[in-house]
Protein backbone atom coordinates (compact mmCIF):
# COMPACT_ATOMS: atom_id res chain seq x y z
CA UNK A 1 -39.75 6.05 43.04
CA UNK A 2 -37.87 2.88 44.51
CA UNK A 3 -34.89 1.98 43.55
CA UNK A 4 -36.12 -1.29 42.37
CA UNK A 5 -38.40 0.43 39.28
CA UNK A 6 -35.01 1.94 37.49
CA UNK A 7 -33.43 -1.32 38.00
CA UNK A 8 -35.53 -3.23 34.95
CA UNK A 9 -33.10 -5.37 32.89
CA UNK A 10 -32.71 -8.18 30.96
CA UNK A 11 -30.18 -11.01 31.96
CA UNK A 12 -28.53 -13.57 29.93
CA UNK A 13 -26.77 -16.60 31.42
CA UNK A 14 -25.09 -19.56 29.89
CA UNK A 15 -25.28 -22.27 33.27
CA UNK A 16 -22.64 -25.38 33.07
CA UNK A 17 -22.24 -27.95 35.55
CA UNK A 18 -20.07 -25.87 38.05
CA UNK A 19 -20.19 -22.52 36.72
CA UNK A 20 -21.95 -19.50 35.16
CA UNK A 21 -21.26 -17.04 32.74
CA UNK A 22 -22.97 -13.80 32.21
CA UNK A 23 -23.50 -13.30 28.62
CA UNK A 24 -25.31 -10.27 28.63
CA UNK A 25 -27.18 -7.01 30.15
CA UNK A 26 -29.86 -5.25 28.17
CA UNK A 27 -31.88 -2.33 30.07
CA UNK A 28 -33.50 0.88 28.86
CA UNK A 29 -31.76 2.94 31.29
CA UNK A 30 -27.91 1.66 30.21
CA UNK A 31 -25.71 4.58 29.53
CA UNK A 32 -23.45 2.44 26.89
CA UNK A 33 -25.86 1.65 24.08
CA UNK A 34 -23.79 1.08 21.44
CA UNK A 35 -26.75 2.51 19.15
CA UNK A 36 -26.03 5.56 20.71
CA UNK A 37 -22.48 6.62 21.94
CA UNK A 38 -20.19 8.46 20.53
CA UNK A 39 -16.63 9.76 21.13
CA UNK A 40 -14.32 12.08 20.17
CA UNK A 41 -14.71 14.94 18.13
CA UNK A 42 -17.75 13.20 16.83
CA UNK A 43 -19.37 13.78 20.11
CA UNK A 44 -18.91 17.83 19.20
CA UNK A 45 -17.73 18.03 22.82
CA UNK A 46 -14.35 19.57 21.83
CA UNK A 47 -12.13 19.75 18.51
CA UNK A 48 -8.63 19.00 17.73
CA UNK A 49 -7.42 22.37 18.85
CA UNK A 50 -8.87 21.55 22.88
CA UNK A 51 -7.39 18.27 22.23
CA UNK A 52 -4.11 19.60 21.44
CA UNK A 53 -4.08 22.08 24.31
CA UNK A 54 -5.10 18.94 27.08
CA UNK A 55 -2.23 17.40 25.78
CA UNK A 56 -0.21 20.38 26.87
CA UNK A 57 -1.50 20.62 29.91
CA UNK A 58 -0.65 17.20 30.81
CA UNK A 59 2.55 17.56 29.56
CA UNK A 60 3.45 20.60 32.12
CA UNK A 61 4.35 18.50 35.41
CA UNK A 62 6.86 16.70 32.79
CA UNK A 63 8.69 19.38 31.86
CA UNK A 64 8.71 21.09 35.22
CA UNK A 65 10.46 17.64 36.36
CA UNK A 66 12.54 18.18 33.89
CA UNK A 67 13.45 21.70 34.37
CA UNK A 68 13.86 20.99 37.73
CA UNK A 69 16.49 18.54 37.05
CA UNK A 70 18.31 20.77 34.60
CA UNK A 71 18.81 23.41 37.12
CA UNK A 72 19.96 20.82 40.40
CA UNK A 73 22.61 19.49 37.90
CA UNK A 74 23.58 23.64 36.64
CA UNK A 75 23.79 24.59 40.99
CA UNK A 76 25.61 21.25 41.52
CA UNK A 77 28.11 21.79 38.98
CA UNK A 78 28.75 25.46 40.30
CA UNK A 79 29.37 24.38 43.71
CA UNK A 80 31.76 21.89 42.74
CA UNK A 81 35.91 23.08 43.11
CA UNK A 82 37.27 23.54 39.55
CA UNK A 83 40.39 21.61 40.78
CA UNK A 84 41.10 18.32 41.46
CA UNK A 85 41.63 16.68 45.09
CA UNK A 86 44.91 15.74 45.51
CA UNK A 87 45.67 14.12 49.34
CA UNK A 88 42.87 16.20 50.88
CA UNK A 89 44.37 19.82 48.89
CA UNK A 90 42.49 20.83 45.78
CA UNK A 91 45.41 21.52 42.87
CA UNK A 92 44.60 24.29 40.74
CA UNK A 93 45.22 24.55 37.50
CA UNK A 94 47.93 26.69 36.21
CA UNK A 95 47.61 29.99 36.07
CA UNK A 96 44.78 29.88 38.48
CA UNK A 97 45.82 31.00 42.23
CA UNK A 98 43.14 30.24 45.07
């Protein structure tokens, strides 16, 4: 089978002086009749519970990111002296002896 046999269609064209405009593509191999496509759960390729879970799933590098962040802030704050800098020295607080 050529290539040219699947490629039957039906073209519309609106020509103006200067330009033209495709108005429309009709073929009995096009994969978006209207007449026939559906979406969704009305497909019956998944319910609201798969959708729910996808939406999980594509929530996980999110949260990891997040988590992520949580914990650089938790080891940055533990590294940091309690004290404050003073000239180069780091005062204590009172009652606190380095």
């Amino acid at each position: 089978m050529l290539l040219l046999d699947v490629l039957r269609y039906r073209l519309r064209v609106l020509l103006r002086p200067g330009s033209c405009f495709v108005e429309g593509v009709t073929s009995p191999y096009s994969l978006m009749a209207a007449s026939r496509g559906t979406y969704g759960e009305a497909a019956k390729e998944w319910t609201s519970a798969d959708a729910a879970g996808f939406a999980r799933l594509l929530a996980v590098p999110g949260s990891l990111y997040e988590r992520a962040g949580r914990q650089a802030a938790a080891t940055a704050a533990a590294e940091e002296p309690s004290g404050v800098t003073v000239g180069g020295a780091i005062a204590t607080p009172a009652g606190e002896s380095r």
